[in-house]
C-alpha atoms as a PDB file:
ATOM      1  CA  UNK A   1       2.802 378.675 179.105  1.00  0.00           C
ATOM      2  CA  UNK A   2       5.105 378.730 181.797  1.00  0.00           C
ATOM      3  CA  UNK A   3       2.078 376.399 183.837  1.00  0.00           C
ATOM      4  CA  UNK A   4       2.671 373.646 180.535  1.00  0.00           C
ATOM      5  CA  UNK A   5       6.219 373.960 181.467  1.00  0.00           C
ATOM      6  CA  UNK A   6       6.246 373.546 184.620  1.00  0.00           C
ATOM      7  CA  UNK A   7       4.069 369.995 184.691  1.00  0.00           C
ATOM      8  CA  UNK A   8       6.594 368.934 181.625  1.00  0.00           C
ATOM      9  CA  UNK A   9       9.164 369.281 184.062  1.00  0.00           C
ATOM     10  CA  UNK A  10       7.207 367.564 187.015  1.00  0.00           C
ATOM     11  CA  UNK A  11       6.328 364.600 184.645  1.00  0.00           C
ATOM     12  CA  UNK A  12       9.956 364.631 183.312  1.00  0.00           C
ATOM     13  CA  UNK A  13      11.149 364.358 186.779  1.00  0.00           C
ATOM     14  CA  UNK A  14       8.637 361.543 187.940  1.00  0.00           C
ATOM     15  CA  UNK A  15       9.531 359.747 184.798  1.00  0.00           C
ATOM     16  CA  UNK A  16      13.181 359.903 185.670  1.00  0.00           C
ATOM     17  CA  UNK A  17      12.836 358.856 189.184  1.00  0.00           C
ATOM     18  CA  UNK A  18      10.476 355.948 188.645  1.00  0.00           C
ATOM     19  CA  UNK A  19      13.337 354.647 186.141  1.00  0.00           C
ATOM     20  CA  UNK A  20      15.709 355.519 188.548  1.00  0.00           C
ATOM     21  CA  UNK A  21      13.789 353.338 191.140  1.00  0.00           C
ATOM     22  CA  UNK A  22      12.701 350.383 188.468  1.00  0.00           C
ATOM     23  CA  UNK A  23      16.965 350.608 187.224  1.00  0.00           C
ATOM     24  CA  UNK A  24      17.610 349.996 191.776  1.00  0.00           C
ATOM     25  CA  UNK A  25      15.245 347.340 191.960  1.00  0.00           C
ATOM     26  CA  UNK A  26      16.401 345.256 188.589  1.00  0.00           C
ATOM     27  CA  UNK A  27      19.981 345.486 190.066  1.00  0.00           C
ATOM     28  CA  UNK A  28      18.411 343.929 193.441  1.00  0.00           C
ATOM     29  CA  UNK A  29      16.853 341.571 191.783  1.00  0.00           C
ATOM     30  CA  UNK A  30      19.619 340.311 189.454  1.00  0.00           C
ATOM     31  CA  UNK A  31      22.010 340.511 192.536  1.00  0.00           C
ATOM     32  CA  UNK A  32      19.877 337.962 194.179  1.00  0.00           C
ATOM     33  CA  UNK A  33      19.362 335.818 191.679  1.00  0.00           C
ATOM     34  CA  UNK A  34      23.488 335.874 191.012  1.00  0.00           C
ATOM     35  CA  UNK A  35      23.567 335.299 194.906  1.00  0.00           C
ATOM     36  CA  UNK A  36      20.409 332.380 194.776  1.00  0.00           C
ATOM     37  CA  UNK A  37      22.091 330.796 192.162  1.00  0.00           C
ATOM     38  CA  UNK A  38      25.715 330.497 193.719  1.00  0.00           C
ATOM     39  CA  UNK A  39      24.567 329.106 196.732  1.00  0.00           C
ATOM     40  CA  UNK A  40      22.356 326.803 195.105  1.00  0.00           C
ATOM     41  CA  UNK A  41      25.681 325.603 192.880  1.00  0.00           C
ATOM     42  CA  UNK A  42      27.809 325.724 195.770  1.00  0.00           C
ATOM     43  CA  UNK A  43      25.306 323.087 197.280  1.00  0.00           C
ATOM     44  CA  UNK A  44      25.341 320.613 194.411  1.00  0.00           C
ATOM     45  CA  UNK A  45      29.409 321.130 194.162  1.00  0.00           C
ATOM     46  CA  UNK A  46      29.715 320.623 197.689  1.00  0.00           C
ATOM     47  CA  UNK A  47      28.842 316.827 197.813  1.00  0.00           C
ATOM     48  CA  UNK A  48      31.201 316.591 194.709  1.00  0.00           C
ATOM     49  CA  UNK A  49      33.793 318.108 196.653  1.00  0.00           C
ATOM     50  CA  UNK A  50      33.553 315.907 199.683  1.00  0.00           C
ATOM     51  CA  UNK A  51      33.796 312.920 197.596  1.00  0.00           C
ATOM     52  CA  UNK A  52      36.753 314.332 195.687  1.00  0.00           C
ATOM     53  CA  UNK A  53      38.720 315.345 198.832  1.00  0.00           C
ATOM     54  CA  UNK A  54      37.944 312.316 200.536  1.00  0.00           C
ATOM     55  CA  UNK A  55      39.187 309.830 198.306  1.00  0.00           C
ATOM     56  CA  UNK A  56      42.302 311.316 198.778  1.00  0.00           C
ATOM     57  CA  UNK A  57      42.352 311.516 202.293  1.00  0.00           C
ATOM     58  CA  UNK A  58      44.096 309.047 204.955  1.00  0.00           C
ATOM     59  CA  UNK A  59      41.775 306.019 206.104  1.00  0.00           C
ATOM     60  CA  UNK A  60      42.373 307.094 209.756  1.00  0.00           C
ATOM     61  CA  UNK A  61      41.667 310.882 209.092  1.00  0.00           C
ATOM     62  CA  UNK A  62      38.047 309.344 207.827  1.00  0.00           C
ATOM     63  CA  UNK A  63      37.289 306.863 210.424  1.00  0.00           C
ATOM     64  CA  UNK A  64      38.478 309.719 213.213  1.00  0.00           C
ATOM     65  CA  UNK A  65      37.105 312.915 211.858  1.00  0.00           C
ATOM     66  CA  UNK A  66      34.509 311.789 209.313  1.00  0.00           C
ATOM     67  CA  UNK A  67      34.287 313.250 205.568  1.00  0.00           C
ATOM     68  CA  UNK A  68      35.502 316.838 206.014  1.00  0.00           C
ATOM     69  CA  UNK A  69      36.051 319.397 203.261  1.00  0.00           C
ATOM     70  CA  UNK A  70      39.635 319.612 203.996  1.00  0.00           C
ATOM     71  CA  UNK A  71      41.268 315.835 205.480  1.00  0.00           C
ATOM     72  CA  UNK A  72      43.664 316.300 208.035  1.00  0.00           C
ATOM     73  CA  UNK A  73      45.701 313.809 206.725  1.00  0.00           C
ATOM     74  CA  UNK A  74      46.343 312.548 202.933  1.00  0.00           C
ATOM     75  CA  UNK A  75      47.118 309.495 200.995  1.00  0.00           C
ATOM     76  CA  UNK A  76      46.860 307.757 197.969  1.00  0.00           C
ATOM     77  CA  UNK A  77      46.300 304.005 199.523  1.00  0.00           C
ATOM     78  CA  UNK A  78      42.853 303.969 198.186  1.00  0.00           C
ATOM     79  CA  UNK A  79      44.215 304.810 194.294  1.00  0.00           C
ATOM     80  CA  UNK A  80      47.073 302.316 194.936  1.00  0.00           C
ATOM     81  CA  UNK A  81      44.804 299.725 195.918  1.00  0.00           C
ATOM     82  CA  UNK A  82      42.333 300.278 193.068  1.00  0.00           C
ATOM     83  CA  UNK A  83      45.118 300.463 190.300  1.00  0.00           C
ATOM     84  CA  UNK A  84      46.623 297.129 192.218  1.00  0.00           C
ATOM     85  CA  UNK A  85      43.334 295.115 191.454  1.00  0.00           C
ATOM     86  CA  UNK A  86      42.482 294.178 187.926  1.00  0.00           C
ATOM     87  CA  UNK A  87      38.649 294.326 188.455  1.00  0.00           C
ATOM     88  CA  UNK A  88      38.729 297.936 187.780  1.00  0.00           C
ATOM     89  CA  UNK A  89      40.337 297.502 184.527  1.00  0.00           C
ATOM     90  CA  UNK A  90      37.489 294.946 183.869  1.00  0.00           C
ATOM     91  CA  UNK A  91      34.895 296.682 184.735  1.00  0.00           C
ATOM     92  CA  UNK A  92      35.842 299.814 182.951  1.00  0.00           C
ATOM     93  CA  UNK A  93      36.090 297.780 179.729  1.00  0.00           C
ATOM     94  CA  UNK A  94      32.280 296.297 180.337  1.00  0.00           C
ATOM     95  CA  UNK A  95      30.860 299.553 181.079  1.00  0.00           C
ATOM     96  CA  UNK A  96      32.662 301.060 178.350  1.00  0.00           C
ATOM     97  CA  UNK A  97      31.048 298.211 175.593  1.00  0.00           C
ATOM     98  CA  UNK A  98      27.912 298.551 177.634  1.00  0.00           C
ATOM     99  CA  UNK A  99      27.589 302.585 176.830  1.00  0.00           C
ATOM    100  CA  UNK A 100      29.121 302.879 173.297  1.00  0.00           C
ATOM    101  CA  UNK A 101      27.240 299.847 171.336  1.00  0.00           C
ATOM    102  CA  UNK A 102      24.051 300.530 173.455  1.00  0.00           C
ATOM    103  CA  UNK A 103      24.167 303.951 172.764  1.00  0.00           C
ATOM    104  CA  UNK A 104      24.812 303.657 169.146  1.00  0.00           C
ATOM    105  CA  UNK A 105      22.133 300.817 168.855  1.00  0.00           C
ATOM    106  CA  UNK A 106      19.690 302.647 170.937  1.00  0.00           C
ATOM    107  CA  UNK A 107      20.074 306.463 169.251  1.00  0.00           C
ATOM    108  CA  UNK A 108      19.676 304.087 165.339  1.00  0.00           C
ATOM    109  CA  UNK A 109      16.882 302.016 166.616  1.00  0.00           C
ATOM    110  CA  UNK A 110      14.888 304.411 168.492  1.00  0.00           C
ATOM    111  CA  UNK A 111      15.189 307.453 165.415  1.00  0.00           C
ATOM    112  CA  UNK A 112      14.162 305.175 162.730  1.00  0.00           C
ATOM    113  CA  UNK A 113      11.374 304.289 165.045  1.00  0.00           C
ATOM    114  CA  UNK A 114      10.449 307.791 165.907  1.00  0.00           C
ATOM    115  CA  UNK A 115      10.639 308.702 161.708  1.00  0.00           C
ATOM    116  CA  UNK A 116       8.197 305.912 161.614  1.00  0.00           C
ATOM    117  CA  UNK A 117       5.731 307.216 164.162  1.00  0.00           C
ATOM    118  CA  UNK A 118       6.128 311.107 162.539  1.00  0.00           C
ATOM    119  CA  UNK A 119       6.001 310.469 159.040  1.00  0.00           C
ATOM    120  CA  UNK A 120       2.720 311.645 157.617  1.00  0.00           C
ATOM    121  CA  UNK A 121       2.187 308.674 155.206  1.00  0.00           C
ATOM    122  CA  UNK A 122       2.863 305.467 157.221  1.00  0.00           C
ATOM    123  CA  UNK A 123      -1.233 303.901 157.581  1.00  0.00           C
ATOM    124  CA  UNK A 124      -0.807 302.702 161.323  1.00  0.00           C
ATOM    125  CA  UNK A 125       1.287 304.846 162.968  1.00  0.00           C
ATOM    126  CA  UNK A 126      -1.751 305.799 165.673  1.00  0.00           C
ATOM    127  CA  UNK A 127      -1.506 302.434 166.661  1.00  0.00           C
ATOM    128  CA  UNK A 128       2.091 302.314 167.019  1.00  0.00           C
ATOM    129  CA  UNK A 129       1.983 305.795 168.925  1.00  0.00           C
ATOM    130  CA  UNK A 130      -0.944 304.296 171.428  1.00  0.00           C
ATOM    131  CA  UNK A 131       0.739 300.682 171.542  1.00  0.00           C
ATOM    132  CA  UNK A 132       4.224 302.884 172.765  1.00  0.00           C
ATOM    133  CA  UNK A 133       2.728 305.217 175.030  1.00  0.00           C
ATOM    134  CA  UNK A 134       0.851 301.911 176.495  1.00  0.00           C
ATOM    135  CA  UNK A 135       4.480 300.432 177.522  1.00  0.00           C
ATOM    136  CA  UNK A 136       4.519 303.315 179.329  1.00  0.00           C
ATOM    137  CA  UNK A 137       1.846 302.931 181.650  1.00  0.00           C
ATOM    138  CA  UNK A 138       1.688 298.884 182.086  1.00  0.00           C
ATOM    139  CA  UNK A 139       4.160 296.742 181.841  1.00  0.00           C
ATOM    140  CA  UNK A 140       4.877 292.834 182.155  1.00  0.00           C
ATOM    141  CA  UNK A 141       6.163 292.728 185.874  1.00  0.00           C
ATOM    142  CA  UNK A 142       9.575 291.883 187.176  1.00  0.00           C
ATOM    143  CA  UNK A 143       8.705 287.742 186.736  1.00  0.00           C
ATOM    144  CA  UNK A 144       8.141 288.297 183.387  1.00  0.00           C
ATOM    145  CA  UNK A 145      10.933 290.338 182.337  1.00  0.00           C
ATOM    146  CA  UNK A 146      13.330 287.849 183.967  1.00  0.00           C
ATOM    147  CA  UNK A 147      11.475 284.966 182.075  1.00  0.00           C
ATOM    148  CA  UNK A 148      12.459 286.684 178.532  1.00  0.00           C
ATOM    149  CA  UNK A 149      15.784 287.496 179.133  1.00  0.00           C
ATOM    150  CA  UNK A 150      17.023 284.572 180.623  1.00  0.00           C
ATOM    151  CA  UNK A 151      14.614 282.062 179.823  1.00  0.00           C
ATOM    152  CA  UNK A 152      13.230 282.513 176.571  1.00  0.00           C
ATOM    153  CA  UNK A 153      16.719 284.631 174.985  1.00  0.00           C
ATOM    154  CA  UNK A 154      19.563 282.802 177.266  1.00  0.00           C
ATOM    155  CA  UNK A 155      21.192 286.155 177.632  1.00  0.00           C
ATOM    156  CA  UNK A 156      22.019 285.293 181.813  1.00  0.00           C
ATOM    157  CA  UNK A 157      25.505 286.611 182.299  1.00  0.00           C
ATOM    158  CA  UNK A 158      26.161 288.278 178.725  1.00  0.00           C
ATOM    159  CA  UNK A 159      26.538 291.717 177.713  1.00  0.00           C
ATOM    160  CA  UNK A 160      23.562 291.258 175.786  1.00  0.00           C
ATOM    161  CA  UNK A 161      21.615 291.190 178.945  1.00  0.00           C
ATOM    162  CA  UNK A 162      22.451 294.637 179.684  1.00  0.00           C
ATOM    163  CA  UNK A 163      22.276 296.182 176.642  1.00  0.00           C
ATOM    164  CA  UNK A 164      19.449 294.738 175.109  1.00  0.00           C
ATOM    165  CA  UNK A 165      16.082 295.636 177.256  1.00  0.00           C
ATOM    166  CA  UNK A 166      17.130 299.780 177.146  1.00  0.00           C
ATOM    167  CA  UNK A 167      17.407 299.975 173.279  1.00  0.00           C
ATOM    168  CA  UNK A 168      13.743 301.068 172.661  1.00  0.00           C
ATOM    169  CA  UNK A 169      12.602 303.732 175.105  1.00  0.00           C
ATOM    170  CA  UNK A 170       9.122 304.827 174.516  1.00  0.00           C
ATOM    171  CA  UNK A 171       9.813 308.406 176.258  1.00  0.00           C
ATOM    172  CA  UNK A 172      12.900 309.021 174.258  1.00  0.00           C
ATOM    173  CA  UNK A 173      11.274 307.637 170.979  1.00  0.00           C
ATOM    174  CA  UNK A 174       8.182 310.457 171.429  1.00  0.00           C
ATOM    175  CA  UNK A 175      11.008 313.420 172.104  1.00  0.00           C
ATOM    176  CA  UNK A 176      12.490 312.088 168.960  1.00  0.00           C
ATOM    177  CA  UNK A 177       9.074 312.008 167.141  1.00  0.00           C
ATOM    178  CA  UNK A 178       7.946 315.751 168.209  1.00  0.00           C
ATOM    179  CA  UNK A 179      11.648 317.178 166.617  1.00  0.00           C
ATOM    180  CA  UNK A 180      10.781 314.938 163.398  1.00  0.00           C
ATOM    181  CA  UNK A 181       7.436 316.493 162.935  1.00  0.00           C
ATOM    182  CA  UNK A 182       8.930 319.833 163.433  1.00  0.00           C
ATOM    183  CA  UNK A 183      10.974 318.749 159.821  1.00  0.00           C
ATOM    184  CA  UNK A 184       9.206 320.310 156.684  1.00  0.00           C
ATOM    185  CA  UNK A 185       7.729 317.185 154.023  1.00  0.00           C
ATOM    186  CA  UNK A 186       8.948 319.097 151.282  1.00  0.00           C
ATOM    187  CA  UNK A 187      11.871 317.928 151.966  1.00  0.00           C
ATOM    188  CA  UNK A 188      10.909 314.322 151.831  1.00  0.00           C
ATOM    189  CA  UNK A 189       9.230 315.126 148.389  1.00  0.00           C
ATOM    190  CA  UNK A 190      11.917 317.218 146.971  1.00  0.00           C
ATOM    191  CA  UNK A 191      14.297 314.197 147.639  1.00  0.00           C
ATOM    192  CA  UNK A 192      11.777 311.485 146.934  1.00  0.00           C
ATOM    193  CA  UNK A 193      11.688 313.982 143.003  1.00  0.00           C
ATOM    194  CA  UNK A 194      15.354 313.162 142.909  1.00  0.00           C
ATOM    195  CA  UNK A 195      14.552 309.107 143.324  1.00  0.00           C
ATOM    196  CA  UNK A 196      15.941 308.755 146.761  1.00  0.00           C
ATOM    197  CA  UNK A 197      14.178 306.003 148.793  1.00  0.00           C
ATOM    198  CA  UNK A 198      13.546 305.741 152.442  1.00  0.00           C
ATOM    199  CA  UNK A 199      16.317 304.734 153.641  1.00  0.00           C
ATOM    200  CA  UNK A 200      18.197 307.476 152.070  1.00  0.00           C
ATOM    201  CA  UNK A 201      16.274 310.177 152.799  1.00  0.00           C
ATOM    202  CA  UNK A 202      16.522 309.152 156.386  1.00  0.00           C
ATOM    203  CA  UNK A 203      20.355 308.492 156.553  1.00  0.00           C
ATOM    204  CA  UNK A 204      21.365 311.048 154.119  1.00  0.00           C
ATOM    205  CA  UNK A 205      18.614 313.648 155.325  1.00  0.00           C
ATOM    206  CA  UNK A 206      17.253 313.361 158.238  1.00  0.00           C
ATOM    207  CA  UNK A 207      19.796 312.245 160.483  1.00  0.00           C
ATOM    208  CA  UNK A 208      22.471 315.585 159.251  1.00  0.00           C
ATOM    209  CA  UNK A 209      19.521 317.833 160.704  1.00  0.00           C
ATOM    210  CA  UNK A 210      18.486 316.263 163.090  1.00  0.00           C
ATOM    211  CA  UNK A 211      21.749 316.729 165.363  1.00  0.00           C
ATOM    212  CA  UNK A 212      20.333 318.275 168.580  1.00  0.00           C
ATOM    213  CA  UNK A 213      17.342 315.689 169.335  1.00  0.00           C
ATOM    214  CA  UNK A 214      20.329 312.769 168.530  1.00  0.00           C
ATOM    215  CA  UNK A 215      22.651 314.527 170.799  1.00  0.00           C
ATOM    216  CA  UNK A 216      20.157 315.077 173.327  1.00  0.00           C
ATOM    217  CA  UNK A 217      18.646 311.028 173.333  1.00  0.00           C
ATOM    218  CA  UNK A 218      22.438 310.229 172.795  1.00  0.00           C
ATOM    219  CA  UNK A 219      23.463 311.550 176.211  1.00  0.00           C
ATOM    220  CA  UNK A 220      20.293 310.380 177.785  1.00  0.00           C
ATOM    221  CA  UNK A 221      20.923 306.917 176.497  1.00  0.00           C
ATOM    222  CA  UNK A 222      24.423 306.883 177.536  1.00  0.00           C
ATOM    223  CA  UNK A 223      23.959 308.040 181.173  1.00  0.00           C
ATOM    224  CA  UNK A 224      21.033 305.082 181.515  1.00  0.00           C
ATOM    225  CA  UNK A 225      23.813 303.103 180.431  1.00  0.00           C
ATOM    226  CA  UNK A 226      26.656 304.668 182.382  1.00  0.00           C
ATOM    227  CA  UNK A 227      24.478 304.649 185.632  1.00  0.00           C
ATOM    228  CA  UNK A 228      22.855 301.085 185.549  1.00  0.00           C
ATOM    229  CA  UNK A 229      23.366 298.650 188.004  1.00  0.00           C
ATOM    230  CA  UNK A 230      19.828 296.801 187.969  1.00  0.00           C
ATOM    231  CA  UNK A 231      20.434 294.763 184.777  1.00  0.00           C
ATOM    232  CA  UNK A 232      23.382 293.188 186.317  1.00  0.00           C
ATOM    233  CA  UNK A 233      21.898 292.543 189.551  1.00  0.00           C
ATOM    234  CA  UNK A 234      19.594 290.246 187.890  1.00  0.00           C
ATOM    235  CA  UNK A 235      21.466 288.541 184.906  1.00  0.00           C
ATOM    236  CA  UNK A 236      25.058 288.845 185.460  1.00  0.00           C
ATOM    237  CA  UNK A 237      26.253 286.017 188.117  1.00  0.00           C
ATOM    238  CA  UNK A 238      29.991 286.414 187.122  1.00  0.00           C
ATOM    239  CA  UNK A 239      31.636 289.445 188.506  1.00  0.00           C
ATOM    240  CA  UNK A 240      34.227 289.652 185.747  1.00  0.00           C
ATOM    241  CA  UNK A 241      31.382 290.906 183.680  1.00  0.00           C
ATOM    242  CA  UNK A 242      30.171 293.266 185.962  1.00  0.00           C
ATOM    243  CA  UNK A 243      29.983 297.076 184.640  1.00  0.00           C
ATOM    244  CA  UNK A 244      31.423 299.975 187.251  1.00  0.00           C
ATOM    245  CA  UNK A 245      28.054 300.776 189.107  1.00  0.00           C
ATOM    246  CA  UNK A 246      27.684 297.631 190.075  1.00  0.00           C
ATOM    247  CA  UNK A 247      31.410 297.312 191.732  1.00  0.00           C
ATOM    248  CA  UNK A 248      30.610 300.033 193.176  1.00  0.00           C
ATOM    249  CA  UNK A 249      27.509 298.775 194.864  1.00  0.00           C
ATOM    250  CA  UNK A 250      28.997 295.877 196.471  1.00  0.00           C
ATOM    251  CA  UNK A 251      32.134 298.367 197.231  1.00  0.00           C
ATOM    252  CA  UNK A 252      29.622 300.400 199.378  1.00  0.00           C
ATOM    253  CA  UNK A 253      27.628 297.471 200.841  1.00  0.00           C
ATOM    254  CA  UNK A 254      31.219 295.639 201.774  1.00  0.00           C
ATOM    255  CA  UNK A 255      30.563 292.538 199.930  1.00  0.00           C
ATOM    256  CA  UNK A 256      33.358 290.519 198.781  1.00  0.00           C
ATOM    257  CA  UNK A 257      35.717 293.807 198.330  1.00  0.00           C
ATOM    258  CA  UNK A 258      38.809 291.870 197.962  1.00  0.00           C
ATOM    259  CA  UNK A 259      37.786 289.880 195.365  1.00  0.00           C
ATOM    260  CA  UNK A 260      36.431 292.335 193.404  1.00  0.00           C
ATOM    261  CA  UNK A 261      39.194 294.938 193.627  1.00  0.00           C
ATOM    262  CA  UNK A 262      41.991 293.083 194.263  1.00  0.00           C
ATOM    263  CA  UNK A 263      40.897 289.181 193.363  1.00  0.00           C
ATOM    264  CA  UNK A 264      41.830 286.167 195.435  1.00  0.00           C
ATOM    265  CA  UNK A 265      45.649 286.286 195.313  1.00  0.00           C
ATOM    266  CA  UNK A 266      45.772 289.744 195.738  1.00  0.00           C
ATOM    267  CA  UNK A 267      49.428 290.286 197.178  1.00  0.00           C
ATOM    268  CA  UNK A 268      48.314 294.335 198.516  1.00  0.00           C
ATOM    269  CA  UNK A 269      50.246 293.962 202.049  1.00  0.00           C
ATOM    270  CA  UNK A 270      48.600 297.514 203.577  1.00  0.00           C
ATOM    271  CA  UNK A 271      45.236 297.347 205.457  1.00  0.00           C
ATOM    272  CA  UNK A 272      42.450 297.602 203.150  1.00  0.00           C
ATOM    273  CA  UNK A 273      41.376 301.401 203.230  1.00  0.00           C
ATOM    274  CA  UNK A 274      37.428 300.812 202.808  1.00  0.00           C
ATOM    275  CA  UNK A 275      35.815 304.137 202.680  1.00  0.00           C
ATOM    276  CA  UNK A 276      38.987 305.762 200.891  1.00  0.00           C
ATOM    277  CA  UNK A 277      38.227 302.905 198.199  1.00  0.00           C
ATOM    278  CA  UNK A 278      34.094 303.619 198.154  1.00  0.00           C
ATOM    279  CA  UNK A 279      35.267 307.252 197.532  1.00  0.00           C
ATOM    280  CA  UNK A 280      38.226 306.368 194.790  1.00  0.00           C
ATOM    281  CA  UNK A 281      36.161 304.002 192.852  1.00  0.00           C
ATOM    282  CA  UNK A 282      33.302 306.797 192.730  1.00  0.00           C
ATOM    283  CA  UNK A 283      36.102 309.453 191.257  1.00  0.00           C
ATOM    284  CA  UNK A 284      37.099 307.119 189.136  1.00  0.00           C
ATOM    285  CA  UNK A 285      33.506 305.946 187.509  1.00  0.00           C
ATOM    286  CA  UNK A 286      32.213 309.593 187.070  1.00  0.00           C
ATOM    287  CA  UNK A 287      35.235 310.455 184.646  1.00  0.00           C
ATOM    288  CA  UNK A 288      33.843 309.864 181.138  1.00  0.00           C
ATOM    289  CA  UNK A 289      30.426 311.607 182.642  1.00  0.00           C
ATOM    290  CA  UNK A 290      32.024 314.833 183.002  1.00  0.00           C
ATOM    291  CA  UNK A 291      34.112 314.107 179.659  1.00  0.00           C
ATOM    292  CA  UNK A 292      30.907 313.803 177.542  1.00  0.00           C
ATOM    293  CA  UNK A 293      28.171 315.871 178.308  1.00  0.00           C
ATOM    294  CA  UNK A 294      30.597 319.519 177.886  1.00  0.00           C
ATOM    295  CA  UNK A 295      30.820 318.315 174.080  1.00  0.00           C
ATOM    296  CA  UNK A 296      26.826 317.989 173.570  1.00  0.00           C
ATOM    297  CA  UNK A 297      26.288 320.608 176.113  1.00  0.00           C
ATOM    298  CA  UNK A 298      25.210 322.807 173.007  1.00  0.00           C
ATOM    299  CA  UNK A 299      22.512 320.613 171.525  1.00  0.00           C
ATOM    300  CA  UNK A 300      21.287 319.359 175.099  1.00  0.00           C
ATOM    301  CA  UNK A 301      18.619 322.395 175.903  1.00  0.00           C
ATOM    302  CA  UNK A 302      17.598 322.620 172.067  1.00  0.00           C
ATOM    303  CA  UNK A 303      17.004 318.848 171.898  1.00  0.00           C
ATOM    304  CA  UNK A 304      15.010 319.654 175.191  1.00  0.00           C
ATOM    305  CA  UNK A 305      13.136 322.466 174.302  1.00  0.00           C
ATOM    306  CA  UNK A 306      11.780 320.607 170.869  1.00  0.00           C
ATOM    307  CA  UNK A 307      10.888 317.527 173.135  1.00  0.00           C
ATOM    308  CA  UNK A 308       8.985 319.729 175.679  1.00  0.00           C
ATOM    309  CA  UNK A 309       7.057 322.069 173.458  1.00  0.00           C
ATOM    310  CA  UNK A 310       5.825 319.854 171.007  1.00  0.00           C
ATOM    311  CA  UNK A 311       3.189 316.836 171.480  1.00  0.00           C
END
């Protein structure tokens, strides 16, 4: 008897020390991943940071000193200069149109595409599914793409030109089409009982429930649109229609900065702060970024997840 006891107590006490150990080493562990994970955000801040800082700091400080995390010296000629121009404005309003309609056009296009491609009952949709993911792989070349757009649909300097070629991507389309096959058909059926049609099943259905893969294409749509600068590059000749990136590319490579920031009878009397204006106009562009994604931030990683899981 007391032999039992004494091995219950010897196993009672290895048990509690081995939990006692397994308890110390979770806390290690989650203490480094708390410390991985800081530094690893305090690395993708940091560039933030710099950029923020430095836009505010004196031209001389930067030209002296370089980018440093705290300027020795402070101004706001870059902001002054920037607000003093009316390219800004301009371009603000272009990328603005650019991202909304494309966006919207984009998100309606590409869903009804995807319902197309997921619904059970359409003959073809193999072929449409293989024809998409074939974009994918080959495509018609730079020469060709120019030819369409500007030759064959005269859309050279117009915002057609960049909204136009992004409203069908295949990728986004398939994310779309692996949430939409996720979606019971008895729900189709039950509402196709009630004598709804297509179109109101998918406008009056599908699209309410279908919230986190919209959000998620939504914000993908609107960053390709935010972001671009290529489109303009190669159709838009007149800089009054260029969107923010693309200021902000010739800003950078120091073509024609007066013109495009403060036009040719700019009046700004100060010497032109260069690098504080690169920084500024950088600030400035990543606003409505940081604005947006916080209010899909919820539907982002479900949208994701679906996309990922699912083929």
């Amino acid at each position: 008897m007391e032999r039992s006891l004494q091995q219950a107590r010897s196993v009672r006490t290895k048990a509690v020390k081995v939990k006692t150990d397994r308890s110390l080493s979770e806390k290690t562990f989650v203490l480094f991943i708390y410390a991985f994970t800081g530094l690893f955000a305090l690395i993708c801040v940091l560039p933030f940071w710099l950029v923020l800082i430095n836009s505010f700091a004196a031209e001389s400080s930067i030209k002296q000193h370089g980018y440093q995390l705290i300027p020795k010296a402070f101004s706001l000629n870059a902001y002054q200069y920037l607000a003093h121009g009316k390219q800004i404005a301009s371009s603000y309003l272009v990328s603005t149109t650019v991202t909304v309609a494309g966006t919207v056009l984009a998100v309606l296009i590409t869903a009804m595409y995807a319902y197309v491609l997921a619904h059970p009952k359409v003959k073809y949709r193999n072929v449409m599914s293989f024809l998409t993911y074939f974009t994918m792989i080959f495509g018609a070349g730079l020469v060709g793409f120019y030819i369409l757009i500007a030759n064959w649909l005269h859309l050279k300097d117009s915002l057609g030109a960049l909204i136009l070629p992004y409203l069908l991507n295949p990728f986004f389309a398939f994310i779309m089409v692996s949430f939409f096959r996720t979606l019971p058909y008895e729900i189709n059926e039950a509402a196709t009982v009630d004598g709804a049609n297509d179109l109101s099943i998918f406008f009056r259905i599908i699209i309410p429930i279908s919230k986190p893969v919209i959000a998620t294409v939504g914000l993908f749509y609107a960053l390709q649109y935010w972001n671009d600068f290529f489109l303009a590059l190669l159709f838009i000749d007149d800089y009054k229609l260029h969107p923010l990136q693309m200021m902000i590319r010739q800003l950078i490579s120091n073509i024609n900065i007066g013109a495009y920031v403060g036009g040719s009878q700019t009046t700004y009397s100060q010497p032109l702060p260069t690098y504080g204006v690169q920084l500024a106009t950088v600030c400035v562009t990543i606003g409505p970024v940081f604005l947006l994604y916080p209010m899909i931030q919820k539907y982002f990683v479900k949208g994701i997840t679906i996309g990922a899981l699912k083929g």
